[in-house]
Protein backbone atom coordinates (compact mmCIF):
# COMPACT_ATOMS: atom_id res chain seq x y z
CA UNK A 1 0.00 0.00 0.00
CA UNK A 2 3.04 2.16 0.38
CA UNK A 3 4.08 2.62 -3.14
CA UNK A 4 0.22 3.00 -4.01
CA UNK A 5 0.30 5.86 -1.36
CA UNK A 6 3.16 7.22 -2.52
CA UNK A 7 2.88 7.22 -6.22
CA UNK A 8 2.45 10.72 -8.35
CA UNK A 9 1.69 9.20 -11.97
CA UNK A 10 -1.53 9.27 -14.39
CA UNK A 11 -4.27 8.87 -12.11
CA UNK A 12 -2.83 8.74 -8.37
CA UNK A 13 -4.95 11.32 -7.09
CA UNK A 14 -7.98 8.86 -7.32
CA UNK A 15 -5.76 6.25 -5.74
CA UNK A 16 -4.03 7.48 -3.11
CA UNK A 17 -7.45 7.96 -0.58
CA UNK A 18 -7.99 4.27 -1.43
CA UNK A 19 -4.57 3.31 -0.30
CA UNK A 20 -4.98 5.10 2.99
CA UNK A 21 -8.21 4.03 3.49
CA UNK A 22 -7.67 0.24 2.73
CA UNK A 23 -4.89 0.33 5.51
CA UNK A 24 -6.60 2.43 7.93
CA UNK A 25 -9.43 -0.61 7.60
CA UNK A 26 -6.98 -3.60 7.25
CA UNK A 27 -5.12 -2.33 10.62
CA UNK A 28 -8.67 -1.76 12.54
CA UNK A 29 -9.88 -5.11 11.46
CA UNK A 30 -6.74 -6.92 12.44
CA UNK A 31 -6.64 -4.76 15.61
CA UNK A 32 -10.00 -5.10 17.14
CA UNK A 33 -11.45 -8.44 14.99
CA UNK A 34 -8.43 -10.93 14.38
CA UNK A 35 -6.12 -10.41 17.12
CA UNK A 36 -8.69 -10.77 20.10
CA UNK A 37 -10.52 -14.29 18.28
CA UNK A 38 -6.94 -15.44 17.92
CA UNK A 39 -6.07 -14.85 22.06
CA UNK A 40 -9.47 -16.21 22.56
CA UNK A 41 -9.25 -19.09 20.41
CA UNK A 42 -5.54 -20.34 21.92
CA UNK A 43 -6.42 -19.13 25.76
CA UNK A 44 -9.41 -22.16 24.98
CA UNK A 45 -7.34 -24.62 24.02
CA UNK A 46 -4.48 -24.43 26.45
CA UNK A 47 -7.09 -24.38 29.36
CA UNK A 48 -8.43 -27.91 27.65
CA UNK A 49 -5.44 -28.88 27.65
CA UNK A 50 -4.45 -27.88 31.29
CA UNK A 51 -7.90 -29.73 32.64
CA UNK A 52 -7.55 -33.15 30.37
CA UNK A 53 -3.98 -33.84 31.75
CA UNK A 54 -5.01 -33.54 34.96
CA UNK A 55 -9.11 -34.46 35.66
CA UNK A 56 -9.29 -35.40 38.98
CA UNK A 57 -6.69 -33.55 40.64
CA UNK A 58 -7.82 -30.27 42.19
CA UNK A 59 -5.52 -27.34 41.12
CA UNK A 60 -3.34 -26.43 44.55
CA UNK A 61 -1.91 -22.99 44.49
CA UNK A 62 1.68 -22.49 43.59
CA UNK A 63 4.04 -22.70 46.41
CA UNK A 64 5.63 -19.24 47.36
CA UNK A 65 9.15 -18.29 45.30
CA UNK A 66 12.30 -17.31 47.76
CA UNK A 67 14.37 -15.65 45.76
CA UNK A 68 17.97 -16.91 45.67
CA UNK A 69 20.25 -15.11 47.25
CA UNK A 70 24.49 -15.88 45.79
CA UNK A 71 27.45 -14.44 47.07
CA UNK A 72 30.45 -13.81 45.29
CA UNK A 73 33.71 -15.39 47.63
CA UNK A 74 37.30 -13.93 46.14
C-alpha cells in the first residue's frame, strides 16, 4: 500500500485515498477483529489442555518463590 500511497503518476490522485483508506481498515480489522478471536481461540485450548492432563486432581496454588540469594567469595 506504500508505493500505491506514494505514487504521483496518471491517475494517483484517485488512488491514493484508497490506499490510505484500505490500511486504515486492514489495521482496525486486524486490531479489534483478528487479534482478540486469535487470544481467545488459543487461551481455549491451552485451558483444555491444562484440565484433560489432569481431571481429577484439584488445582493447589503455587508454592511461594524465595528468591535466591548468591554471594560472590574472592
Amino acid at each position: 500500500m506504500i508505493p500505491v500511497a506514494l505514487a504521483r503518476g496518471d491517475g494517483a490522485e484517485t488512488r491514493v485515498p484508497i490506499a490510505i483508506i484500505g490500511g486504515l481498515l486492514t489495521s482496525t480489522v486486524l486490531t479489534l477483529g483478528i487479534v482478540p478471536v486469535v487470544y481467545s481461540l488459543i487461551d481455549g485450548l491451552r485451558n483444555r489442555f491444562r484440565r484433560s492432563a489432569r481431571p481429577d486432581e484439584p488445582a493447589a496454588p503455587p508454592e511461594p518463590h524465595e528468591p535466591q540469594v548468591r554471594v560472590a567469595v574472592k
